[in-house]
PDB file of N, CA and C in Angstrom:
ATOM      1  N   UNK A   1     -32.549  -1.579 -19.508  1.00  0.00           N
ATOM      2  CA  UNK A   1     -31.122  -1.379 -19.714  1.00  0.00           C
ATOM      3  C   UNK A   1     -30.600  -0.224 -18.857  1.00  0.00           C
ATOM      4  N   UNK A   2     -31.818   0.847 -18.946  1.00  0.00           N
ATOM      5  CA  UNK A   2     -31.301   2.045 -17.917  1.00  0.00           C
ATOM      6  C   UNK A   2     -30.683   1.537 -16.377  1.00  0.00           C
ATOM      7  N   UNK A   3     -31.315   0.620 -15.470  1.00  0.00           N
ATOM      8  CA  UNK A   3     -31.128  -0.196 -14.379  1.00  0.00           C
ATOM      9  C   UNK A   3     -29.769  -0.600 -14.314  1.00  0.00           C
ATOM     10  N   UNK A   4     -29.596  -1.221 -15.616  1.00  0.00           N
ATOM     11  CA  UNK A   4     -27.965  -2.118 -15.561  1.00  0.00           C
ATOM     12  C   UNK A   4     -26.853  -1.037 -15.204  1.00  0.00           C
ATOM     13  N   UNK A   5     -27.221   0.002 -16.251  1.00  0.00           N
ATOM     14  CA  UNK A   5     -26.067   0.812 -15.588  1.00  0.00           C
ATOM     15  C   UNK A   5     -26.023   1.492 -14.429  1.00  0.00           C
ATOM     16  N   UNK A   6     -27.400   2.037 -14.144  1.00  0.00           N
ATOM     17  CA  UNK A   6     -27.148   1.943 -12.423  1.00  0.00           C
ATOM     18  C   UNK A   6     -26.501   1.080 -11.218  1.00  0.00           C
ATOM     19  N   UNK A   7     -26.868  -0.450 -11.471  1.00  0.00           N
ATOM     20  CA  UNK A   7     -25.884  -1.062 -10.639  1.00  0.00           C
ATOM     21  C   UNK A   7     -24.142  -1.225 -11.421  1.00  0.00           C
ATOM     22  N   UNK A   8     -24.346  -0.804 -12.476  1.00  0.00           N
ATOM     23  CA  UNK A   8     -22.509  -0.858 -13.013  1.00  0.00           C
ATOM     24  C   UNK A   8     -22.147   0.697 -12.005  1.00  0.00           C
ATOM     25  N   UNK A   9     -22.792   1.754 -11.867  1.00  0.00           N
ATOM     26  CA  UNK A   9     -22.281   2.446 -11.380  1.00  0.00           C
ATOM     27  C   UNK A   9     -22.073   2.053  -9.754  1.00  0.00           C
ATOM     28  N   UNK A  10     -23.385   1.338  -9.412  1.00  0.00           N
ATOM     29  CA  UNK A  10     -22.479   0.890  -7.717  1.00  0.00           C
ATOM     30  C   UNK A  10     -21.640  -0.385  -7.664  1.00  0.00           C
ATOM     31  N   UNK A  11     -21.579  -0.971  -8.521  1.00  0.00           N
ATOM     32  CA  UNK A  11     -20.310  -2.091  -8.662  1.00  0.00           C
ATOM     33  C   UNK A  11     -19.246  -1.185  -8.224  1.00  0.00           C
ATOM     34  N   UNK A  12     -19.119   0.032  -9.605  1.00  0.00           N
ATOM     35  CA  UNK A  12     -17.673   0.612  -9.522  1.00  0.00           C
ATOM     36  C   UNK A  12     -17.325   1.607  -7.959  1.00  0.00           C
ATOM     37  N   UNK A  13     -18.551   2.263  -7.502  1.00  0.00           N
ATOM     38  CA  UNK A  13     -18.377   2.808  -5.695  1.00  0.00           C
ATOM     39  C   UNK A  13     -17.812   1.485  -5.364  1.00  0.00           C
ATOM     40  N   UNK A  14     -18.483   0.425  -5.193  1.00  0.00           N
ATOM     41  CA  UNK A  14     -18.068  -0.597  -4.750  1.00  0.00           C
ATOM     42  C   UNK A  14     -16.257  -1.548  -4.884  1.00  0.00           C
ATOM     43  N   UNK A  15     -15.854  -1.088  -6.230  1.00  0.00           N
ATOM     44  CA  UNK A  15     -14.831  -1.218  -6.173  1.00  0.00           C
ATOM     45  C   UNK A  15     -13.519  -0.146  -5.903  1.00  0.00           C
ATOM     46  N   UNK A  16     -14.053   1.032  -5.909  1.00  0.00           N
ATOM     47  CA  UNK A  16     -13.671   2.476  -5.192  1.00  0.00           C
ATOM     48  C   UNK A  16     -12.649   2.377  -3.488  1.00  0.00           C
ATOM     49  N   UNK A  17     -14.450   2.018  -2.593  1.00  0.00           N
ATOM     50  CA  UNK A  17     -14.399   1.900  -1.623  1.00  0.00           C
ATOM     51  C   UNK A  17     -13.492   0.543  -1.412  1.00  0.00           C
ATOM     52  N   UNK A  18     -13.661  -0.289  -1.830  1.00  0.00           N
ATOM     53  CA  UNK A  18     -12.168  -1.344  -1.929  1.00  0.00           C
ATOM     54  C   UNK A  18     -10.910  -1.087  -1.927  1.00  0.00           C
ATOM     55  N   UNK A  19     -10.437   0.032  -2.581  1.00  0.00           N
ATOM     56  CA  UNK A  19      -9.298   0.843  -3.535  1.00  0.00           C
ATOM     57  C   UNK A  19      -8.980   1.585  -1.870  1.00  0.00           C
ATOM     58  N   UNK A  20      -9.810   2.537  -1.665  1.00  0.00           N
ATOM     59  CA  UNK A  20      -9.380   2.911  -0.356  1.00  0.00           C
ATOM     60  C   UNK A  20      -9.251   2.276   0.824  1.00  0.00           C
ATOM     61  N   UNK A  21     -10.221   1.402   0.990  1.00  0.00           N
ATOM     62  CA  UNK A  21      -9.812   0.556   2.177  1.00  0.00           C
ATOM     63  C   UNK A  21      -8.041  -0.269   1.760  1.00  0.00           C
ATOM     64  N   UNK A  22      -7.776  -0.328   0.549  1.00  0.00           N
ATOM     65  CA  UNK A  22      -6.292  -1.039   0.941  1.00  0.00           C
ATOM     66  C   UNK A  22      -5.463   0.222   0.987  1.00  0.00           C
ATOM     67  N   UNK A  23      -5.699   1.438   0.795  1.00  0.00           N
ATOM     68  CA  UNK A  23      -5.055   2.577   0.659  1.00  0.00           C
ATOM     69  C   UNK A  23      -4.826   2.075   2.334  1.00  0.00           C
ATOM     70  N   UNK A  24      -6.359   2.472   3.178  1.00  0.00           N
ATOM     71  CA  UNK A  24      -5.991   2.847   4.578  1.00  0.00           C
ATOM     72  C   UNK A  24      -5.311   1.529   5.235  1.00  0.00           C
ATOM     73  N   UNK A  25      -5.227   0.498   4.507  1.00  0.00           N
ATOM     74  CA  UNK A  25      -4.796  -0.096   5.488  1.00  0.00           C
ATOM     75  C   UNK A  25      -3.434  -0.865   5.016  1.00  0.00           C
ATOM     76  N   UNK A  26      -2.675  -0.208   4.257  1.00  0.00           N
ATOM     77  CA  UNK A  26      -1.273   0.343   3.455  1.00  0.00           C
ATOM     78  C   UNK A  26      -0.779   1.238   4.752  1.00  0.00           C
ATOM     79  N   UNK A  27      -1.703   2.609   4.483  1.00  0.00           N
ATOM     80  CA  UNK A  27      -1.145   3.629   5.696  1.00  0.00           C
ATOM     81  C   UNK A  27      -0.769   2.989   7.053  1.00  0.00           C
ATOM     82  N   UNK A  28      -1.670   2.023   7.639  1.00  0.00           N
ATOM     83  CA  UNK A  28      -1.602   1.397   9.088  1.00  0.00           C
ATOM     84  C   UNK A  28      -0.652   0.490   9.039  1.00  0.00           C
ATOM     85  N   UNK A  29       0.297  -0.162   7.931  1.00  0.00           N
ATOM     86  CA  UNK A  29       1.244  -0.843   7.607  1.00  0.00           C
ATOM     87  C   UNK A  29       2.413  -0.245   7.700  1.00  0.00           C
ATOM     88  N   UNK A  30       2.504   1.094   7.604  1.00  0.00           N
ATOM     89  CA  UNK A  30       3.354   1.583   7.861  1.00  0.00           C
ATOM     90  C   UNK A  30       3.625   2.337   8.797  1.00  0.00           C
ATOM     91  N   UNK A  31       2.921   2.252   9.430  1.00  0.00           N
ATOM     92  CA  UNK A  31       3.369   2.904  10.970  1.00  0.00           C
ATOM     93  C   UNK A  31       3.906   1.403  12.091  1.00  0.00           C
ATOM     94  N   UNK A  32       4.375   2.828  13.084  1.00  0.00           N
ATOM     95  CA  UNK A  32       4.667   1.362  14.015  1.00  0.00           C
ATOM     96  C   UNK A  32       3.766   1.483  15.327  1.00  0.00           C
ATOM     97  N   UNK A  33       3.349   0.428  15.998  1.00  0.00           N
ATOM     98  CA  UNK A  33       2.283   0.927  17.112  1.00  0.00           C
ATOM     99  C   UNK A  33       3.361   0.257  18.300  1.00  0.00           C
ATOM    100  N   UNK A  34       2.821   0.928  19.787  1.00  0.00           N
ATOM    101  CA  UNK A  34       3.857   0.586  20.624  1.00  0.00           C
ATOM    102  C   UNK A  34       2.756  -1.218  21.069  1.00  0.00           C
ATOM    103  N   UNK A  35       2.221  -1.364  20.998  1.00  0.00           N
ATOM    104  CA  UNK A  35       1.441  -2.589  21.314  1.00  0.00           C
ATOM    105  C   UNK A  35       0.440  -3.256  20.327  1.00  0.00           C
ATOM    106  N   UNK A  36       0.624  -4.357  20.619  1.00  0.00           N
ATOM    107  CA  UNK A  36      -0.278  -5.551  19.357  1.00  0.00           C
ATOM    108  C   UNK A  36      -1.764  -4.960  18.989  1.00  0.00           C
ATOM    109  N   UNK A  37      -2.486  -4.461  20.250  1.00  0.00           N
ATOM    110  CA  UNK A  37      -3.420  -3.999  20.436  1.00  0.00           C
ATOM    111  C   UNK A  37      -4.219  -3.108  19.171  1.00  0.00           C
ATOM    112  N   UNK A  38      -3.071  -1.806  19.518  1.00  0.00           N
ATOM    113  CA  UNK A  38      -2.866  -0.846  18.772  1.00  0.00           C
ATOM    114  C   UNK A  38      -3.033  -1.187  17.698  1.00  0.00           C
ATOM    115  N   UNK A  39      -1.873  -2.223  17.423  1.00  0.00           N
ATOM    116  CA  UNK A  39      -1.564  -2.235  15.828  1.00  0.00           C
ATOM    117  C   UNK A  39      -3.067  -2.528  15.065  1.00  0.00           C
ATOM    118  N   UNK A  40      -3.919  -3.321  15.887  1.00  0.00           N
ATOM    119  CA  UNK A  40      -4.905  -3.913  14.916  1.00  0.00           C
ATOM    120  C   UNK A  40      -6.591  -2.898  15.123  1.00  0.00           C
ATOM    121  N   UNK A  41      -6.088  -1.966  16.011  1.00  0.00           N
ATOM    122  CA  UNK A  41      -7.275  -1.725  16.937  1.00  0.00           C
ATOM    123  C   UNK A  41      -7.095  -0.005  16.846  1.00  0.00           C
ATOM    124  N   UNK A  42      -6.973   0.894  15.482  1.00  0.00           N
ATOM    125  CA  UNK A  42      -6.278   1.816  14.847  1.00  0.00           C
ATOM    126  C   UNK A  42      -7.532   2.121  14.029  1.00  0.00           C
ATOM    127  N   UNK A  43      -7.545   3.965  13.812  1.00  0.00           N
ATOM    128  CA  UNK A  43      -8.397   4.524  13.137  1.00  0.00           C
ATOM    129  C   UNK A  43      -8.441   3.404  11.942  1.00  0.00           C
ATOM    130  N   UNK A  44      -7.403   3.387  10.721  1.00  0.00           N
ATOM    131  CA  UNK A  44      -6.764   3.053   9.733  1.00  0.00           C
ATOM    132  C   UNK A  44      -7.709   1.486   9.294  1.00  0.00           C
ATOM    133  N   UNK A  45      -7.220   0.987  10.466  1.00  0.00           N
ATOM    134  CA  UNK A  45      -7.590  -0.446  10.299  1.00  0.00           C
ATOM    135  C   UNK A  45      -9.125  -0.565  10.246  1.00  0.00           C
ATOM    136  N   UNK A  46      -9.587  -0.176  11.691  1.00  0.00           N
ATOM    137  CA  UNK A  46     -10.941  -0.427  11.403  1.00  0.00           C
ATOM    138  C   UNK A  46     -11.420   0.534  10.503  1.00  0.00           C
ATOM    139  N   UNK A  47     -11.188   1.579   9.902  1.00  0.00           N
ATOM    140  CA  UNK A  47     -11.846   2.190   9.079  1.00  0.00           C
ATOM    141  C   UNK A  47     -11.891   1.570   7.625  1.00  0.00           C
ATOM    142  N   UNK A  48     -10.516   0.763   7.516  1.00  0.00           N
ATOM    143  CA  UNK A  48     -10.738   0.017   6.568  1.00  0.00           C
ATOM    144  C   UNK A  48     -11.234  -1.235   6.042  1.00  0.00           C
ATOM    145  N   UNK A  49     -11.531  -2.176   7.419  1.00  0.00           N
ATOM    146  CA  UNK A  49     -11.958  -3.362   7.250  1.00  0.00           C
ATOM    147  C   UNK A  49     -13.657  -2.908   7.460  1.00  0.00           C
ATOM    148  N   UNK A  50     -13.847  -1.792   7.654  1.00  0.00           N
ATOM    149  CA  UNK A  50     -15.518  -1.322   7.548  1.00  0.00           C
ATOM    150  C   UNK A  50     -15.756  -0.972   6.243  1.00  0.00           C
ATOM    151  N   UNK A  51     -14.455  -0.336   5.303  1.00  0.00           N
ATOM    152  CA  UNK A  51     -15.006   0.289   3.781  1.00  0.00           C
ATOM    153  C   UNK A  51     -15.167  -0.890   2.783  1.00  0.00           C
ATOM    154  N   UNK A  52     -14.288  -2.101   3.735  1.00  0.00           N
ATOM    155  CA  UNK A  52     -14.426  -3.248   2.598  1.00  0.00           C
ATOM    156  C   UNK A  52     -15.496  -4.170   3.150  1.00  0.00           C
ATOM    157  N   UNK A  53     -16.225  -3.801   4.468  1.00  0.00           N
ATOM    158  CA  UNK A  53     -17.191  -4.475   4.225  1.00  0.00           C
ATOM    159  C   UNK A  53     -18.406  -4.099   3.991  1.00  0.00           C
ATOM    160  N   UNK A  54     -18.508  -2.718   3.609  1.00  0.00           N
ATOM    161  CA  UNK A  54     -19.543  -1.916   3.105  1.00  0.00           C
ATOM    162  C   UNK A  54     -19.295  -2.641   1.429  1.00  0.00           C
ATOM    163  N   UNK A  55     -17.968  -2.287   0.823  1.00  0.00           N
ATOM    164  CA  UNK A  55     -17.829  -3.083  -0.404  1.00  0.00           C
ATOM    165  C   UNK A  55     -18.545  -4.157  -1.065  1.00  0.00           C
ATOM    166  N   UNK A  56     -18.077  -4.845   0.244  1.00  0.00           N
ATOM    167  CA  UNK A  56     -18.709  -6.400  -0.518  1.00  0.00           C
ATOM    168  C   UNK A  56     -20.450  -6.474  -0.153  1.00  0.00           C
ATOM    169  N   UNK A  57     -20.862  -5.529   0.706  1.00  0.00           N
ATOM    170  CA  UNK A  57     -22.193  -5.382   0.284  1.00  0.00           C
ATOM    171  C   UNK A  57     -23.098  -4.693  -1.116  1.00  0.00           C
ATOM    172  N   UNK A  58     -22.301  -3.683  -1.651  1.00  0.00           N
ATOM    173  CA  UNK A  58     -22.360  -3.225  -2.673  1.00  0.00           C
ATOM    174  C   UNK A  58     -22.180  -4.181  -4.019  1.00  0.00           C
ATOM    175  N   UNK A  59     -21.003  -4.624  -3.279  1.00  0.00           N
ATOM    176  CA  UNK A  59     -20.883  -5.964  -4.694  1.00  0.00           C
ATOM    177  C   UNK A  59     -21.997  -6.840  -4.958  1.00  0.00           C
ATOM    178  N   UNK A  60     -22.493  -7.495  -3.595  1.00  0.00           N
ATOM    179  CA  UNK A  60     -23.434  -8.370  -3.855  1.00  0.00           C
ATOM    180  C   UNK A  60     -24.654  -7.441  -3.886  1.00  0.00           C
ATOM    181  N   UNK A  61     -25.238  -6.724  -3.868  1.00  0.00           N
ATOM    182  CA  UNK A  61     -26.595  -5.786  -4.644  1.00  0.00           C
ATOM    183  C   UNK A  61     -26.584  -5.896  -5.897  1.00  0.00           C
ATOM    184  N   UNK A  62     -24.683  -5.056  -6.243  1.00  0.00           N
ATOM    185  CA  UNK A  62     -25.070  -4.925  -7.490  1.00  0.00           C
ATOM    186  C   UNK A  62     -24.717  -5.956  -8.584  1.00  0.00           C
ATOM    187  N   UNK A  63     -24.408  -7.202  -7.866  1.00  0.00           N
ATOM    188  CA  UNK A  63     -24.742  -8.296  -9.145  1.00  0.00           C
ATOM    189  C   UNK A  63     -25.464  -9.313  -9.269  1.00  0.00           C
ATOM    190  N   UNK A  64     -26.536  -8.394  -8.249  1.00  0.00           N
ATOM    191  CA  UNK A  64     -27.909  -8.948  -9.026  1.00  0.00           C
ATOM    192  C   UNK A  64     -28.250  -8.360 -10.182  1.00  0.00           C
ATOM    193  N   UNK A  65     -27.989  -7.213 -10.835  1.00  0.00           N
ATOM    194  CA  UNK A  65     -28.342  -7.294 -12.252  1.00  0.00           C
ATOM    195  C   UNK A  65     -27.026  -7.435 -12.604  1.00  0.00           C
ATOM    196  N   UNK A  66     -25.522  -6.958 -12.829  1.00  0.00           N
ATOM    197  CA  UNK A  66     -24.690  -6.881 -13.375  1.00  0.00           C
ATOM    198  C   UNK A  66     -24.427  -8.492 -13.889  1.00  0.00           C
ATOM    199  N   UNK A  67     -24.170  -8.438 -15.067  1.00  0.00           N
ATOM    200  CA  UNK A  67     -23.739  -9.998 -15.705  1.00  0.00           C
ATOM    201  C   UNK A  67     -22.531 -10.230 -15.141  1.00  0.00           C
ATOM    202  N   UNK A  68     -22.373 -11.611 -14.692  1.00  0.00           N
ATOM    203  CA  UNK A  68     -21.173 -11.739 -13.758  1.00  0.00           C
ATOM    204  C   UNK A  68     -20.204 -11.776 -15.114  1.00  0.00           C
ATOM    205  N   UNK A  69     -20.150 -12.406 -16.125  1.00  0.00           N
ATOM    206  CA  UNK A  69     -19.069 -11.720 -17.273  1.00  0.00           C
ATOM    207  C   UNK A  69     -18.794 -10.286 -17.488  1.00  0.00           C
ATOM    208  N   UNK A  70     -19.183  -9.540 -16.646  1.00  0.00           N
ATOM    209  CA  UNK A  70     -18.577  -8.347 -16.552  1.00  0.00           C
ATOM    210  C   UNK A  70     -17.956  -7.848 -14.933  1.00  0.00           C
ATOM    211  N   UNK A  71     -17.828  -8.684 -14.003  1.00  0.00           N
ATOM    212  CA  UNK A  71     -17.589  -8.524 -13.020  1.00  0.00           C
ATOM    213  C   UNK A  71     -15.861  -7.986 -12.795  1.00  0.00           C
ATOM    214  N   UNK A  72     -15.304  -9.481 -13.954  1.00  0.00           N
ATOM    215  CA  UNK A  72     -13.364  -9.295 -13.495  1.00  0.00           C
ATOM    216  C   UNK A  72     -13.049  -7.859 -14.395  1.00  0.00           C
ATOM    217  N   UNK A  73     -14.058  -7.195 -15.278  1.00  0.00           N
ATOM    218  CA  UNK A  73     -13.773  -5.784 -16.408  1.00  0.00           C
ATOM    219  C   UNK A  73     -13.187  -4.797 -15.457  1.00  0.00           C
ATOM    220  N   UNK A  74     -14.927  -4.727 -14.683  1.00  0.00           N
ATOM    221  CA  UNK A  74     -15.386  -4.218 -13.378  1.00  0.00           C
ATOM    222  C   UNK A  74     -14.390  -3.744 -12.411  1.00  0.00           C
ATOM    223  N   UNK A  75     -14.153  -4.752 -11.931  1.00  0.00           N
ATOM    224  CA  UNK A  75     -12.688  -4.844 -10.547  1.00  0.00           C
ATOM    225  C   UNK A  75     -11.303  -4.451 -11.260  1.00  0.00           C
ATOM    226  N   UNK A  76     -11.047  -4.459 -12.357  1.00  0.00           N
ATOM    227  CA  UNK A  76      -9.991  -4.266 -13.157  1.00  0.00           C
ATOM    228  C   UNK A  76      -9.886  -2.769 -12.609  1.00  0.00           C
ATOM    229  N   UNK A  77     -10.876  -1.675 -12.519  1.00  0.00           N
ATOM    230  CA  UNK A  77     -10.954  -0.112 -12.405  1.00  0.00           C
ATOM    231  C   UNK A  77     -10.385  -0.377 -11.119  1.00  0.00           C
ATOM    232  N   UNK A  78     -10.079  -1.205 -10.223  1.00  0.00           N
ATOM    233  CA  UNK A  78      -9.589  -1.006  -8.630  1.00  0.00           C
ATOM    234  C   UNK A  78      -7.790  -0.296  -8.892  1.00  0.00           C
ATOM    235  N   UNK A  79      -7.497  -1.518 -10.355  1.00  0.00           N
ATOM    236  CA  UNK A  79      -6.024  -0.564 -10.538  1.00  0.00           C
ATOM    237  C   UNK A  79      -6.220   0.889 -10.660  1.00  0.00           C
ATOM    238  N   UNK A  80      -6.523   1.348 -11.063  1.00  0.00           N
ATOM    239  CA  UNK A  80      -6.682   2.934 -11.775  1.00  0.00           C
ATOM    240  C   UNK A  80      -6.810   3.667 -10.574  1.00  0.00           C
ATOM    241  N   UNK A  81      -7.782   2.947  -9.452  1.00  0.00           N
ATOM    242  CA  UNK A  81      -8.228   3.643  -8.260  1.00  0.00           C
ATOM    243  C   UNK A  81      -7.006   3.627  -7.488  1.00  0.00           C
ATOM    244  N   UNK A  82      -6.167   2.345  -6.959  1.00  0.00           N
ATOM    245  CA  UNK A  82      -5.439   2.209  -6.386  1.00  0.00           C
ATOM    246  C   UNK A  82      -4.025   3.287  -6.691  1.00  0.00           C
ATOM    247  N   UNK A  83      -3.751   3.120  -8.060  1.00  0.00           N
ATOM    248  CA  UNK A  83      -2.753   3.885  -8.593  1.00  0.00           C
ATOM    249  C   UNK A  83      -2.736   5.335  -8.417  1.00  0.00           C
ATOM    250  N   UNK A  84      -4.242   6.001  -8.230  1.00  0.00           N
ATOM    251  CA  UNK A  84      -4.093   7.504  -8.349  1.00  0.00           C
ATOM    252  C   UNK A  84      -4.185   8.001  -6.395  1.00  0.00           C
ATOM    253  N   UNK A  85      -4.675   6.636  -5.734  1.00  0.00           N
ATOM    254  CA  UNK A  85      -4.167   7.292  -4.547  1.00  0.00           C
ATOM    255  C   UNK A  85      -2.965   6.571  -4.214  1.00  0.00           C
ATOM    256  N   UNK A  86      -2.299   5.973  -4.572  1.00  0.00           N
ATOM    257  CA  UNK A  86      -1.052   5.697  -4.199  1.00  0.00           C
ATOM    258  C   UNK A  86       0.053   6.763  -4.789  1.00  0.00           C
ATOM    259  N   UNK A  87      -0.380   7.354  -5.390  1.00  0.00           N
ATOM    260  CA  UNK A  87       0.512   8.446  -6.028  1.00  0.00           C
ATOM    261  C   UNK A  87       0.327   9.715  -5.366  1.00  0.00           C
ATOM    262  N   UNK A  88      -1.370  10.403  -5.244  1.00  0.00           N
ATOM    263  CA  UNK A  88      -1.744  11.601  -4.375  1.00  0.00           C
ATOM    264  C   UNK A  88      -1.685  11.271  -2.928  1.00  0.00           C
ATOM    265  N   UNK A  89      -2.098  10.123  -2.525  1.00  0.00           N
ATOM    266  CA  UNK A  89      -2.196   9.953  -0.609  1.00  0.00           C
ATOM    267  C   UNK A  89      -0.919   9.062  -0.526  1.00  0.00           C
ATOM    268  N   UNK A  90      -0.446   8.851  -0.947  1.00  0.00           N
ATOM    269  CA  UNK A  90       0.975   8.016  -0.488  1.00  0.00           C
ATOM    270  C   UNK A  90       1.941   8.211  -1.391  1.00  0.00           C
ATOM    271  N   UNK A  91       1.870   9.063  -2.170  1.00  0.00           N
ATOM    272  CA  UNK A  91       3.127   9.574  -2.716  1.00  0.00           C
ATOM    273  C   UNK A  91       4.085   8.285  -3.339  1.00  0.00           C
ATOM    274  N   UNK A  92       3.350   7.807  -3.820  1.00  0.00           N
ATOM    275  CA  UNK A  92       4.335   6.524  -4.290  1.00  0.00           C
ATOM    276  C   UNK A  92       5.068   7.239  -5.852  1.00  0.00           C
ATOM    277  N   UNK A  93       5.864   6.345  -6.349  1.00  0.00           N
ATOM    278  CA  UNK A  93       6.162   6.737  -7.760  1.00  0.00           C
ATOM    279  C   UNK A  93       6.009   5.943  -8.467  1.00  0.00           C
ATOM    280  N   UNK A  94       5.798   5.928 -10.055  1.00  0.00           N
ATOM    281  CA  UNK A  94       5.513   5.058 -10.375  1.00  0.00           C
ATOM    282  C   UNK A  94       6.386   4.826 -12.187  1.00  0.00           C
ATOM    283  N   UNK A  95       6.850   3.798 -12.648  1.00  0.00           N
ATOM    284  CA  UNK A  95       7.514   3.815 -13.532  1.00  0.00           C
ATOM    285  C   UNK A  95       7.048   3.794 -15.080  1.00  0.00           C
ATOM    286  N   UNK A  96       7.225   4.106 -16.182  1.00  0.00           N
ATOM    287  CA  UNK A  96       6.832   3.795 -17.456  1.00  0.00           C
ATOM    288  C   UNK A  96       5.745   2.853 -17.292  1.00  0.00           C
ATOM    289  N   UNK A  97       6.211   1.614 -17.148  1.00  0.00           N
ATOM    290  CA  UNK A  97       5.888  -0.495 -17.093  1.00  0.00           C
ATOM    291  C   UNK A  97       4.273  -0.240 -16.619  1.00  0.00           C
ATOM    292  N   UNK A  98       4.285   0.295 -15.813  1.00  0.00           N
ATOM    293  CA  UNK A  98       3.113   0.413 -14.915  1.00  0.00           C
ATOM    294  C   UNK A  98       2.155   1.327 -15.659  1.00  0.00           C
ATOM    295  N   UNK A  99       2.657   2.598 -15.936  1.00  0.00           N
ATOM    296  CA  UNK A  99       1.716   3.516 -16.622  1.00  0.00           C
ATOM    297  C   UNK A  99       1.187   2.582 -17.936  1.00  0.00           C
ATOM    298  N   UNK A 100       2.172   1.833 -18.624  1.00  0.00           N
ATOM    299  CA  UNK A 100       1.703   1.086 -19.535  1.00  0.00           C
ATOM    300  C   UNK A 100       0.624   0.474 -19.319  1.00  0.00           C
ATOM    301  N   UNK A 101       0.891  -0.114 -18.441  1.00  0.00           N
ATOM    302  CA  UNK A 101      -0.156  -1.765 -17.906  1.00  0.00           C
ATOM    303  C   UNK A 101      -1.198  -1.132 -17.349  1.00  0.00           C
ATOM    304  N   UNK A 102      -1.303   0.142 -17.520  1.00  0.00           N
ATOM    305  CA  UNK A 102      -2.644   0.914 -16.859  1.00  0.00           C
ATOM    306  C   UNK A 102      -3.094   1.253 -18.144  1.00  0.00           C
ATOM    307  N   UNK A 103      -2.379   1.735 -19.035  1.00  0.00           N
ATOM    308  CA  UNK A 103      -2.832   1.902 -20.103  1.00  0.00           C
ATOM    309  C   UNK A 103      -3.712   0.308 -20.735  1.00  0.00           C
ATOM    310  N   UNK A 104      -2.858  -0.823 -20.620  1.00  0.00           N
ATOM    311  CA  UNK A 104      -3.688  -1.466 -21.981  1.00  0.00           C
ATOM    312  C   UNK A 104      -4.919  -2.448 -20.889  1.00  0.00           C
ATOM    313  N   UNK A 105      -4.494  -2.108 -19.486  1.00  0.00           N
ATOM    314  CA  UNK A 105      -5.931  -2.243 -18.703  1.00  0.00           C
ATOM    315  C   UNK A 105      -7.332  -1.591 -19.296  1.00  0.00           C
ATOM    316  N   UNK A 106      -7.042  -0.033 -19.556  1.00  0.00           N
ATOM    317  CA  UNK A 106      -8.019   0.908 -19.888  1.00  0.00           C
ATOM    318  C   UNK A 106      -8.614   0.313 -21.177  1.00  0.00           C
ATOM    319  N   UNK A 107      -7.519   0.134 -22.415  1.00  0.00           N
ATOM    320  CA  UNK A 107      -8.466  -0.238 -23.637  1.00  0.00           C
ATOM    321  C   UNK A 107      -8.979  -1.513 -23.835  1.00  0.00           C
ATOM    322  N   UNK A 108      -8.334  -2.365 -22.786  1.00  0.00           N
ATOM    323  CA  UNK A 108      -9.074  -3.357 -22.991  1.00  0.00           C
ATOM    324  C   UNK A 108     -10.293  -3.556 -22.105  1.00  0.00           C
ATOM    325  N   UNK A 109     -10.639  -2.211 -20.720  1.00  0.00           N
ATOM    326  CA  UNK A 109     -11.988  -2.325 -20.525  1.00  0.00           C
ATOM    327  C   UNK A 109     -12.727  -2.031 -21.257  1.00  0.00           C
ATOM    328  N   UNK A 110     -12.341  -0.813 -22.419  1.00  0.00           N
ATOM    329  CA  UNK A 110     -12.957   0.102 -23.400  1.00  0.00           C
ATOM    330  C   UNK A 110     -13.414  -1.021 -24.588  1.00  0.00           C
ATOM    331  N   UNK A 111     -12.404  -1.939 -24.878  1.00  0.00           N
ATOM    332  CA  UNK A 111     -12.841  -2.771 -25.823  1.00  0.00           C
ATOM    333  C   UNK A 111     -14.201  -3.667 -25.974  1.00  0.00           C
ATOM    334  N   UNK A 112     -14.141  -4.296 -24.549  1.00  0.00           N
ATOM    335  CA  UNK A 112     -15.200  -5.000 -23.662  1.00  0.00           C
ATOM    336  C   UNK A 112     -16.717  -4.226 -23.838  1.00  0.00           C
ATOM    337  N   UNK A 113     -16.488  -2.882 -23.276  1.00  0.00           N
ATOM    338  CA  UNK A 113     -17.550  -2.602 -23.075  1.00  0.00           C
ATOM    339  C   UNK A 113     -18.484  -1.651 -24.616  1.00  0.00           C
ATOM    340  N   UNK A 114     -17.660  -1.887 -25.507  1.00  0.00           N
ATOM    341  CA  UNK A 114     -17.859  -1.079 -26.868  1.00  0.00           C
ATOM    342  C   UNK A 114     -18.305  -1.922 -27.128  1.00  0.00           C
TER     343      UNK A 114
END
């Protein structure tokens, strides 16, 4: 059982590094590049289509033990991730609705995993 939660802990790096790769490649969305080139061929971009494919290597390691009925719990934490750098690295804002829906995200991972 000790094992399982070791790969639950690289599931969740794994869904982390997901969280940031759409961060960085949010940031590269919003810039403007003077050529097509550019646009796709950018710290931003490739740094991010490398964190998500480090990701999905992590994913598939770690569900070889993780029960795939715990996989969609799992990826659910990408909101939480996404939300706290969209707020600290992109300064987004965010309304009540949302803090909610983060909220009954949380207890219903909490429920799951109790």
């Amino acid at each position: 059982m000790g094992d399982l939660w070791i790969y639950v802990g690289i599931y969740l790096c794994s869904v982390f590094l997901a969280s940031v790769s759409q961060t960085l490649l949010k940031m590269a969305a919003d810039k403007q590049y003077p050529t097509r080139k550019q646009e796709y061929l950018n710290k931003y971009v490739m740094t991010g289509y490398a964190l998500l494919f480090i990701s999905t290597l992590l994913t598939m390691t770690a569900l070889k033990k993780v029960p795939l009925s715990w996989g969609n719990v799992i990826e659910s934490a990408g909101y939480f991730f996404v939300f706290l750098m969209g707020y600290v690295v992109l300064k987004e804002r965010f309304s009540r609705r949302k803090i909610a829906g983060l909220c009954v995200i949380f207890i219903g991972m909490a429920v799951f995993f109790s």
